[in-house]
PDB file of N, CA and C in Angstrom:
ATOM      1  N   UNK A   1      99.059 110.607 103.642  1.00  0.00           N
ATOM      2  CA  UNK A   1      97.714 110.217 103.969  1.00  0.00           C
ATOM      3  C   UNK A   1      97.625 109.986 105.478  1.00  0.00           C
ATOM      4  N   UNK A   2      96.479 110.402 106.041  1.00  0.00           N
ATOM      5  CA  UNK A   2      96.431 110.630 107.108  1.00  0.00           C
ATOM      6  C   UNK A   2      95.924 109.189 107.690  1.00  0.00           C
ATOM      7  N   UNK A   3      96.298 107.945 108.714  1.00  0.00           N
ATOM      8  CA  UNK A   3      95.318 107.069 108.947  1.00  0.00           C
ATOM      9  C   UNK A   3      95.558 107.016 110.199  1.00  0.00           C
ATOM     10  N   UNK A   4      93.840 106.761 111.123  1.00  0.00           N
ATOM     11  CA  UNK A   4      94.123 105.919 112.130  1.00  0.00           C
ATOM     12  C   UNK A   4      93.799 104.128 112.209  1.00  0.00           C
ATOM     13  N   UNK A   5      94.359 103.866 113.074  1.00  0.00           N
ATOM     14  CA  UNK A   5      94.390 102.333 113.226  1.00  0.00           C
ATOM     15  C   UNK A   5      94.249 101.912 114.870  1.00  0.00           C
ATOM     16  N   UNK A   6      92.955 100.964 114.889  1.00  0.00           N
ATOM     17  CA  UNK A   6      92.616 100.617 115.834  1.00  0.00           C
ATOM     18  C   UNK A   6      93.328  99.445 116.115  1.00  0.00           C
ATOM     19  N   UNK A   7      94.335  99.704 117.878  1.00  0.00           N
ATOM     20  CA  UNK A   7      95.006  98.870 118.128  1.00  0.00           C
ATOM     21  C   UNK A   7      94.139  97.919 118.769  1.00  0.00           C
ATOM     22  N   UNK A   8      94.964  96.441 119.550  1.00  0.00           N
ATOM     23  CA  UNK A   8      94.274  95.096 119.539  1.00  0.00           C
ATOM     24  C   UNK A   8      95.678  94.663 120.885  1.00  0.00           C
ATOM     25  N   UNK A   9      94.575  94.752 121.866  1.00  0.00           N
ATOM     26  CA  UNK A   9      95.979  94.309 122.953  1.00  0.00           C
ATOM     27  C   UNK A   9      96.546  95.130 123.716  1.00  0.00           C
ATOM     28  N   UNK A  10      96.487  96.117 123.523  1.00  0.00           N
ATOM     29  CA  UNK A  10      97.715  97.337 123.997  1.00  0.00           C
ATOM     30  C   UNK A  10      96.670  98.532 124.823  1.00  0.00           C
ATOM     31  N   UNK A  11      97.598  99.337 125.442  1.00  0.00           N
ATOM     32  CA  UNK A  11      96.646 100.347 126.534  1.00  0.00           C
ATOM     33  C   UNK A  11      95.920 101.434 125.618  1.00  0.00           C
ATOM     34  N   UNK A  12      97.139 101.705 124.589  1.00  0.00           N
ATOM     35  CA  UNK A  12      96.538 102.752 123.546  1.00  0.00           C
ATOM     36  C   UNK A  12      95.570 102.271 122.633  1.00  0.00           C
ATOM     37  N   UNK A  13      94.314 103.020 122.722  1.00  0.00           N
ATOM     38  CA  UNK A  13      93.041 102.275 121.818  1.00  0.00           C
ATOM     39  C   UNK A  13      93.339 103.043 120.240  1.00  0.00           C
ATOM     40  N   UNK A  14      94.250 103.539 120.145  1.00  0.00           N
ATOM     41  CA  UNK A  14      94.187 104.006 119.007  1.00  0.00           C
ATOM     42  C   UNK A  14      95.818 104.898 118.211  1.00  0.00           C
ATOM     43  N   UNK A  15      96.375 104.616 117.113  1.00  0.00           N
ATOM     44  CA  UNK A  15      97.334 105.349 116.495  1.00  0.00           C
ATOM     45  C   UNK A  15      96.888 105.683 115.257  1.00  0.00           C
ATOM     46  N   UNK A  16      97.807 107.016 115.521  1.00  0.00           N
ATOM     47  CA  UNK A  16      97.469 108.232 113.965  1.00  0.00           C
ATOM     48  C   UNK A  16      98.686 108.250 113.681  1.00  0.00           C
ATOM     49  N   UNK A  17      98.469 107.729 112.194  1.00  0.00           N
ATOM     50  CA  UNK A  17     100.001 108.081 111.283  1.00  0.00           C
ATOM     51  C   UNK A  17     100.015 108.957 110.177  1.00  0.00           C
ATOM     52  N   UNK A  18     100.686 109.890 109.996  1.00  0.00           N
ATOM     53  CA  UNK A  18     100.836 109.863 108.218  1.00  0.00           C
ATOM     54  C   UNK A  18     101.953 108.702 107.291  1.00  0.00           C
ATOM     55  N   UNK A  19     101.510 108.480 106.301  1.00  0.00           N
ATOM     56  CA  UNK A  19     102.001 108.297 105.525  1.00  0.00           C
ATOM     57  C   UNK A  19     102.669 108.237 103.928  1.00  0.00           C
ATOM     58  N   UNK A  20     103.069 108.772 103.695  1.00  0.00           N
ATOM     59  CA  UNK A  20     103.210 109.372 102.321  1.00  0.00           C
ATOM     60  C   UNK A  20     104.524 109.585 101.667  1.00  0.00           C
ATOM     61  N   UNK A  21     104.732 108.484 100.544  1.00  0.00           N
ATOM     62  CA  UNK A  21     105.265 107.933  99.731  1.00  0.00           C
ATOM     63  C   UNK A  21     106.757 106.998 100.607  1.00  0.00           C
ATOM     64  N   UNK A  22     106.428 106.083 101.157  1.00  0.00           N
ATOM     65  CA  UNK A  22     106.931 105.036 102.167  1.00  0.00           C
ATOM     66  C   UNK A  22     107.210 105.501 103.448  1.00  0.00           C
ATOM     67  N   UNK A  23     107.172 107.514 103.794  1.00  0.00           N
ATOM     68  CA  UNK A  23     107.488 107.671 104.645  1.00  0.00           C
ATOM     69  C   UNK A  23     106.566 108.119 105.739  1.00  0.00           C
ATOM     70  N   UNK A  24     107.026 107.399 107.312  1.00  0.00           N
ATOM     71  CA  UNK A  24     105.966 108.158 108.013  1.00  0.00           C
ATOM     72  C   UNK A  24     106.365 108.932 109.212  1.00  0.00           C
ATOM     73  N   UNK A  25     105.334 110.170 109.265  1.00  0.00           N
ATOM     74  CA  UNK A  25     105.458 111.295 109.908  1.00  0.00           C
ATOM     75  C   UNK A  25     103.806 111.364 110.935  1.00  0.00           C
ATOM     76  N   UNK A  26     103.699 112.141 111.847  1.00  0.00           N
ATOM     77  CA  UNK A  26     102.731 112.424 112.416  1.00  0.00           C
ATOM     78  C   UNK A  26     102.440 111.619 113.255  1.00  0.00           C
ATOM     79  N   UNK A  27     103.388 110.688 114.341  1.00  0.00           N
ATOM     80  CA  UNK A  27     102.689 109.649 114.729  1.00  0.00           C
ATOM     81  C   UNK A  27     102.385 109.704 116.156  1.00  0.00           C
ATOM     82  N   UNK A  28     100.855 109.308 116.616  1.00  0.00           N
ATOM     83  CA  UNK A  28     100.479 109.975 117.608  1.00  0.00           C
ATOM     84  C   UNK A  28      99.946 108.546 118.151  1.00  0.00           C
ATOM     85  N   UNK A  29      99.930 108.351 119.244  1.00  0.00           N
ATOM     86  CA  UNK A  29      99.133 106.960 120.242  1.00  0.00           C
ATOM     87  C   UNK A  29      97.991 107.608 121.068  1.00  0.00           C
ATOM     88  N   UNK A  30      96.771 107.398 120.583  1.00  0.00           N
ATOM     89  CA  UNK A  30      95.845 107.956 120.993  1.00  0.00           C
ATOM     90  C   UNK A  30      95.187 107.180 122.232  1.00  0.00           C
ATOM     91  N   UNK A  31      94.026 107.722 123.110  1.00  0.00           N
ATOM     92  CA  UNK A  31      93.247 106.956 124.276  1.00  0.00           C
ATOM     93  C   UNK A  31      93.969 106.044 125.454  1.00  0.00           C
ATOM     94  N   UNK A  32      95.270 106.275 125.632  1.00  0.00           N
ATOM     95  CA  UNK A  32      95.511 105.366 127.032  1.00  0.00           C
ATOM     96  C   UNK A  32      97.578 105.087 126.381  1.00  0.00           C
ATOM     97  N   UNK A  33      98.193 104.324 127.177  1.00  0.00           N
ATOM     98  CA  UNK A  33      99.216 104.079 127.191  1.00  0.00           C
ATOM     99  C   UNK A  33     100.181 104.742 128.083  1.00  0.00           C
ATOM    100  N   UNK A  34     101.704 104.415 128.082  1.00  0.00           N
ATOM    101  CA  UNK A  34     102.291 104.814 128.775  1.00  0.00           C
ATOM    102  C   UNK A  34     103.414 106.373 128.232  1.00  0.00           C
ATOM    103  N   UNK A  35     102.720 107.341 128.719  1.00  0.00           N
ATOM    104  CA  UNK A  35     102.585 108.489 128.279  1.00  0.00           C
ATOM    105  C   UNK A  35     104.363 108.743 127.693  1.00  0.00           C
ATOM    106  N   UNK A  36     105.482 108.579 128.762  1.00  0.00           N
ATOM    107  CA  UNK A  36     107.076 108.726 128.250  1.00  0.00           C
ATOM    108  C   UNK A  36     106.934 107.783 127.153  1.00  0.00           C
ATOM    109  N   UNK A  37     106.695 106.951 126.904  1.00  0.00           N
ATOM    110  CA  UNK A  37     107.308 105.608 125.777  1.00  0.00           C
ATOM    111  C   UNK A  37     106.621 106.209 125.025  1.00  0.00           C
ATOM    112  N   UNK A  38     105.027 106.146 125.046  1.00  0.00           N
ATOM    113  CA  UNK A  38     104.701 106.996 123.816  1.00  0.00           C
ATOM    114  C   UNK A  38     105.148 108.343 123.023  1.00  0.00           C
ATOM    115  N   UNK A  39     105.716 109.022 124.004  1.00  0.00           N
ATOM    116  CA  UNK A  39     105.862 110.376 123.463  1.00  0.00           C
ATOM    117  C   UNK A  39     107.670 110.083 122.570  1.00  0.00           C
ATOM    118  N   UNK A  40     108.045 109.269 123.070  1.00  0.00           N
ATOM    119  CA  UNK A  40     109.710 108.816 122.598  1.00  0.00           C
ATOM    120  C   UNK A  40     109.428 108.245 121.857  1.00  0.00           C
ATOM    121  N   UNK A  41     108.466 107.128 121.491  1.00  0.00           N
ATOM    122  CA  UNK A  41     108.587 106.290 120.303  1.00  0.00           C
ATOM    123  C   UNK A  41     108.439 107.319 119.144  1.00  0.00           C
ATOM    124  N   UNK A  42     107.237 108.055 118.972  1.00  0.00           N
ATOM    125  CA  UNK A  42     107.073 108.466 117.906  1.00  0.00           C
ATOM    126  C   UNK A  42     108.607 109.603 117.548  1.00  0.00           C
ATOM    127  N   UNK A  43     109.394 110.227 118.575  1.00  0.00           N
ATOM    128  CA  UNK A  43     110.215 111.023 118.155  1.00  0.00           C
ATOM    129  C   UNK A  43     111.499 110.386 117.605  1.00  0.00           C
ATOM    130  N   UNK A  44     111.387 109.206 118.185  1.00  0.00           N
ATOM    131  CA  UNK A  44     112.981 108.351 117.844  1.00  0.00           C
ATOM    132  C   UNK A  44     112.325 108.023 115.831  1.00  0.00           C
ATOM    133  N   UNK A  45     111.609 107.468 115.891  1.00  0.00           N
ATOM    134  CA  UNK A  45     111.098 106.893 114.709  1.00  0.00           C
ATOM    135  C   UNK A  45     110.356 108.237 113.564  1.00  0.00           C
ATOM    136  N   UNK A  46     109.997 109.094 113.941  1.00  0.00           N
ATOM    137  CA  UNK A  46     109.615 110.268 112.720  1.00  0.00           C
ATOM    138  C   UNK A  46     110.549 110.308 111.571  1.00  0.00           C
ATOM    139  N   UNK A  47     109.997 110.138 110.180  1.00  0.00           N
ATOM    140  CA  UNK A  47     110.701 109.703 109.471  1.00  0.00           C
ATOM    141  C   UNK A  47     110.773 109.103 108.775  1.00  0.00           C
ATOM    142  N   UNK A  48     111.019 107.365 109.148  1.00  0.00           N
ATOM    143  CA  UNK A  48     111.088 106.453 108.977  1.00  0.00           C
ATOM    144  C   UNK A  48     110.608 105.856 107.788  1.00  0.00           C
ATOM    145  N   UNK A  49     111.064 104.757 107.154  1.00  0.00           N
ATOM    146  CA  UNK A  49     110.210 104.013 106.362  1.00  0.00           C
ATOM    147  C   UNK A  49     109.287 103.329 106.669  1.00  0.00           C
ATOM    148  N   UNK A  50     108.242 102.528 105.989  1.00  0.00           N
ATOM    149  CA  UNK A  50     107.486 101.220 106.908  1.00  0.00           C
ATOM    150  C   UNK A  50     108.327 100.562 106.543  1.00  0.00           C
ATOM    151  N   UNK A  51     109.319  99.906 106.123  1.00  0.00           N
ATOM    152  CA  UNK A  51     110.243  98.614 106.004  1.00  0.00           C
ATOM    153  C   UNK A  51     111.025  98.940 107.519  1.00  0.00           C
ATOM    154  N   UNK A  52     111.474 100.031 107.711  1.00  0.00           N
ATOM    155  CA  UNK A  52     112.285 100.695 108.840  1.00  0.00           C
ATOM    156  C   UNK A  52     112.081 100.401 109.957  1.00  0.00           C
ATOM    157  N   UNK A  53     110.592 100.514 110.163  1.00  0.00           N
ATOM    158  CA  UNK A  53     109.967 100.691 111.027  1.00  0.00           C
ATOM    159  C   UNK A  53     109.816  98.668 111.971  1.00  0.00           C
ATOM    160  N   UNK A  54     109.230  98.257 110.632  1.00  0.00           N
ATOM    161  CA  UNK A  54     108.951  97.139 110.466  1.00  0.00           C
ATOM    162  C   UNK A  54     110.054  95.973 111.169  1.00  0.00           C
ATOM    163  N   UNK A  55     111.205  96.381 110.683  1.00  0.00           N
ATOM    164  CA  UNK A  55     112.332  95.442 110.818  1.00  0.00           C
ATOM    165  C   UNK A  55     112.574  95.635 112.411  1.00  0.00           C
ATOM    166  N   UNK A  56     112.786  96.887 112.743  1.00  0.00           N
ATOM    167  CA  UNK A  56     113.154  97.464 114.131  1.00  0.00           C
ATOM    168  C   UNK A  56     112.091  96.645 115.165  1.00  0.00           C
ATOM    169  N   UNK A  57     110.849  96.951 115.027  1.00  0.00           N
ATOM    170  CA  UNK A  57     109.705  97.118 115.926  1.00  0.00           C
ATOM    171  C   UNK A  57     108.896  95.772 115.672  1.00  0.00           C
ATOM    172  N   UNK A  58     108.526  94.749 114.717  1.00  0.00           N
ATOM    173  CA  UNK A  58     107.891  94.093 114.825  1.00  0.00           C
ATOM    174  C   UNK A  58     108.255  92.657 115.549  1.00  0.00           C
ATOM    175  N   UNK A  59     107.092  92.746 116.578  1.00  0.00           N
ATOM    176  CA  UNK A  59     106.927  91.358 117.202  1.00  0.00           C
ATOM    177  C   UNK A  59     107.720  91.614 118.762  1.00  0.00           C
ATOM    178  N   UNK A  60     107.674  93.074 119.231  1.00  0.00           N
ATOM    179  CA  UNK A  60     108.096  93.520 120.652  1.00  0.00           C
ATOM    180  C   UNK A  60     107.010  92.862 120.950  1.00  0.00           C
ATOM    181  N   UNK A  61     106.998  92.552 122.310  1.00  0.00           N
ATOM    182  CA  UNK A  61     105.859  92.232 123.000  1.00  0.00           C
ATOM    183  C   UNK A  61     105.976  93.214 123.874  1.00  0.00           C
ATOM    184  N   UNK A  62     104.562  93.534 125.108  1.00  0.00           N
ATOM    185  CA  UNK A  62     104.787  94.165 126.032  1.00  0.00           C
ATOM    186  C   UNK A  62     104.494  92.911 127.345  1.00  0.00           C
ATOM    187  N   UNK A  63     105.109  92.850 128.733  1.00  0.00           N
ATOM    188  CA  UNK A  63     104.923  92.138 129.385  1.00  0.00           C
ATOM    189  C   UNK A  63     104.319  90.691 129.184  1.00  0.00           C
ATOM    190  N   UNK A  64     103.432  90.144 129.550  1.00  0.00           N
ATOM    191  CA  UNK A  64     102.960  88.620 129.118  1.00  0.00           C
ATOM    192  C   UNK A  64     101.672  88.778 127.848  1.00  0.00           C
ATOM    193  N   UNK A  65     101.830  90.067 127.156  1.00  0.00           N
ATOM    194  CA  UNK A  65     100.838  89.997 126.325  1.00  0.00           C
ATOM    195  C   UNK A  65     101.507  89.978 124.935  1.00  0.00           C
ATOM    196  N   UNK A  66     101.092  89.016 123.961  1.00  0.00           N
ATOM    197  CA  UNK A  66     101.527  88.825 122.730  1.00  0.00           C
ATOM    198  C   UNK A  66     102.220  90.205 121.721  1.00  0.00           C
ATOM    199  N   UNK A  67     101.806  91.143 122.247  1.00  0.00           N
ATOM    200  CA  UNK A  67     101.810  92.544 121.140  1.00  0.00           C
ATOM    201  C   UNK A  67     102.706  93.639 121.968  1.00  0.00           C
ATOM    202  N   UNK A  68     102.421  94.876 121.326  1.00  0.00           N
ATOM    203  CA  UNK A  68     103.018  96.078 122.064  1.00  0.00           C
ATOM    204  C   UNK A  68     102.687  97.130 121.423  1.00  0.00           C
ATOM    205  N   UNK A  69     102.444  98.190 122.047  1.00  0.00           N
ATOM    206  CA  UNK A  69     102.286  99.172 121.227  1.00  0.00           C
ATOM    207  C   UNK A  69     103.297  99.725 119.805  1.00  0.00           C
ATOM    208  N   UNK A  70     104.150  99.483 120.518  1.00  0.00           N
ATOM    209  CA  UNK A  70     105.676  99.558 119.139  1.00  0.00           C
ATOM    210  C   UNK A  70     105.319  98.040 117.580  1.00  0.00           C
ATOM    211  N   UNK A  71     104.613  96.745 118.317  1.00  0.00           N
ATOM    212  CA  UNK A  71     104.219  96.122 117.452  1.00  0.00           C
ATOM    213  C   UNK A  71     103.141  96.462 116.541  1.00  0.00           C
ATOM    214  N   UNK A  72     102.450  97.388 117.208  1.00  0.00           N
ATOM    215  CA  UNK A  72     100.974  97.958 116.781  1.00  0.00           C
ATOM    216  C   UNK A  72     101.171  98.317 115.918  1.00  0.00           C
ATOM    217  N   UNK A  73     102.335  99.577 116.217  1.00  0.00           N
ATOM    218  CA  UNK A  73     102.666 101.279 115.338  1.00  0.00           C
ATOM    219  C   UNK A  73     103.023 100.014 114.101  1.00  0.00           C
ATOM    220  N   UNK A  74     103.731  98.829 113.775  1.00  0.00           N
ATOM    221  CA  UNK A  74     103.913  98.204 112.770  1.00  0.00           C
ATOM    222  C   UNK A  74     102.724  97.752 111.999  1.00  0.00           C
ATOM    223  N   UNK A  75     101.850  97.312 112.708  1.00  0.00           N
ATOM    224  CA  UNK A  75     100.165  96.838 111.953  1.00  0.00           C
ATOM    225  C   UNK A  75     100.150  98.741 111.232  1.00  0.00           C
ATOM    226  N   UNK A  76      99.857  99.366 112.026  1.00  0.00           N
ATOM    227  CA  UNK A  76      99.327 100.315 111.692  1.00  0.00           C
ATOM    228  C   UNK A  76      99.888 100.726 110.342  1.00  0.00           C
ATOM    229  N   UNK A  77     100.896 101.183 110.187  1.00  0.00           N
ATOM    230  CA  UNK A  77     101.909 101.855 109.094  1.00  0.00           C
ATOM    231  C   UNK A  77     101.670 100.985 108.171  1.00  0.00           C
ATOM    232  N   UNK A  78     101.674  99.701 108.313  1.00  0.00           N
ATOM    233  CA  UNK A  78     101.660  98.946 107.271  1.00  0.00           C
ATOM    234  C   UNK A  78     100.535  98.824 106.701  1.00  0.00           C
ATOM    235  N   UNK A  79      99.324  98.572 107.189  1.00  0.00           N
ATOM    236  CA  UNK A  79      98.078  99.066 106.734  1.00  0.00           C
ATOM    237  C   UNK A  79      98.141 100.415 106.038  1.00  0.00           C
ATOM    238  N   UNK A  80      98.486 101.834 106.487  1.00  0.00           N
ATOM    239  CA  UNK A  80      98.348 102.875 106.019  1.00  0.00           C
ATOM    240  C   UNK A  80      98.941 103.103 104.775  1.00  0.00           C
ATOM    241  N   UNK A  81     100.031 102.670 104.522  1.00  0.00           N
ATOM    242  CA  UNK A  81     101.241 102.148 103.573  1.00  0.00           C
ATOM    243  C   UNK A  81     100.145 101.333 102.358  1.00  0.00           C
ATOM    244  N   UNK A  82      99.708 100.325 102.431  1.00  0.00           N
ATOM    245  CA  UNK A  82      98.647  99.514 101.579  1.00  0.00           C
ATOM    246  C   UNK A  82      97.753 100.355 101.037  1.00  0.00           C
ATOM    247  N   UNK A  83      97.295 100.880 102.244  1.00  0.00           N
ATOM    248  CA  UNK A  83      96.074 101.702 101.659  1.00  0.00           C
ATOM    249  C   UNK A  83      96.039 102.806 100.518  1.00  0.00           C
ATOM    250  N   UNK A  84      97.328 103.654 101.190  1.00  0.00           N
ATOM    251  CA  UNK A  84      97.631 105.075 100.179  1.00  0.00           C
ATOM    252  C   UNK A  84      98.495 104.022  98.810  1.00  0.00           C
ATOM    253  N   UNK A  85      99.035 102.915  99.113  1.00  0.00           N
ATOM    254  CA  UNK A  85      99.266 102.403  97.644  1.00  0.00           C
ATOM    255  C   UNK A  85      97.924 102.093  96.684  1.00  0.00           C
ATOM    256  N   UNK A  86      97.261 101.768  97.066  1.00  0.00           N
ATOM    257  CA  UNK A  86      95.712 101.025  96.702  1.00  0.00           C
ATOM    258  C   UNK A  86      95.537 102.696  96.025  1.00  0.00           C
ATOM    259  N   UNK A  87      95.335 103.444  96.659  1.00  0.00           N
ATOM    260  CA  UNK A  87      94.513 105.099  96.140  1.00  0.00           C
ATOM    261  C   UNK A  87      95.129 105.442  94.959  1.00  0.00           C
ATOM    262  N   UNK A  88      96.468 105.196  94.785  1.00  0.00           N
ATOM    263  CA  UNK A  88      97.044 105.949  94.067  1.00  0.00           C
ATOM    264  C   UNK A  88      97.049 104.694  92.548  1.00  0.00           C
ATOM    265  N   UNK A  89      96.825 104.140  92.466  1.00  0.00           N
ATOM    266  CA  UNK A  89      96.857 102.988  91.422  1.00  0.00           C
ATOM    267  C   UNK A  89      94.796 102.728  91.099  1.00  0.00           C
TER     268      UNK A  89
END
């Protein structure tokens, strides 16, 4: 399932994930950010589980701001993850 998720904090206004059946693929940081990190995060992590993802990445911060884009990609997946569970039940 295809989702985007509007980030909160971070340069990138926006990430596209797939997700489908715990795993996620397709992951893109849309509208702003820092173009190398973005383009590496998603290649190191393609794949992944959301538990995977989750354990690794949640609660990076970036500089003096509470979040990070790598914390985001965790909101995000995990939302997307909920959602395609919700569809299928």
């Amino acid at each position: 399932m295809e989702y985007i998720y509007k980030t909160q904090n971070v340069c990138a206004r926006n990430i596209k994930v797939d997700v489908e059946d715990n795993i996620v693929t397709n992951i893109q940081f849309l509208n702003g950010g820092c173009s190398g990190n973005l383009k590496a995060l998603p290649a190191i992590i393609e794949g992944w589980t959301v538990e995977d993802i989750e354990n690794k990445l949640s609660g990076i911060t970036c500089g003096n701001r509470p979040t990070s884009c790598a914390d985001q990609l965790v909101k995000a997946v995990k939302e997307a993850y909920q959602l395609a569970s919700e569809k299928k039940h």
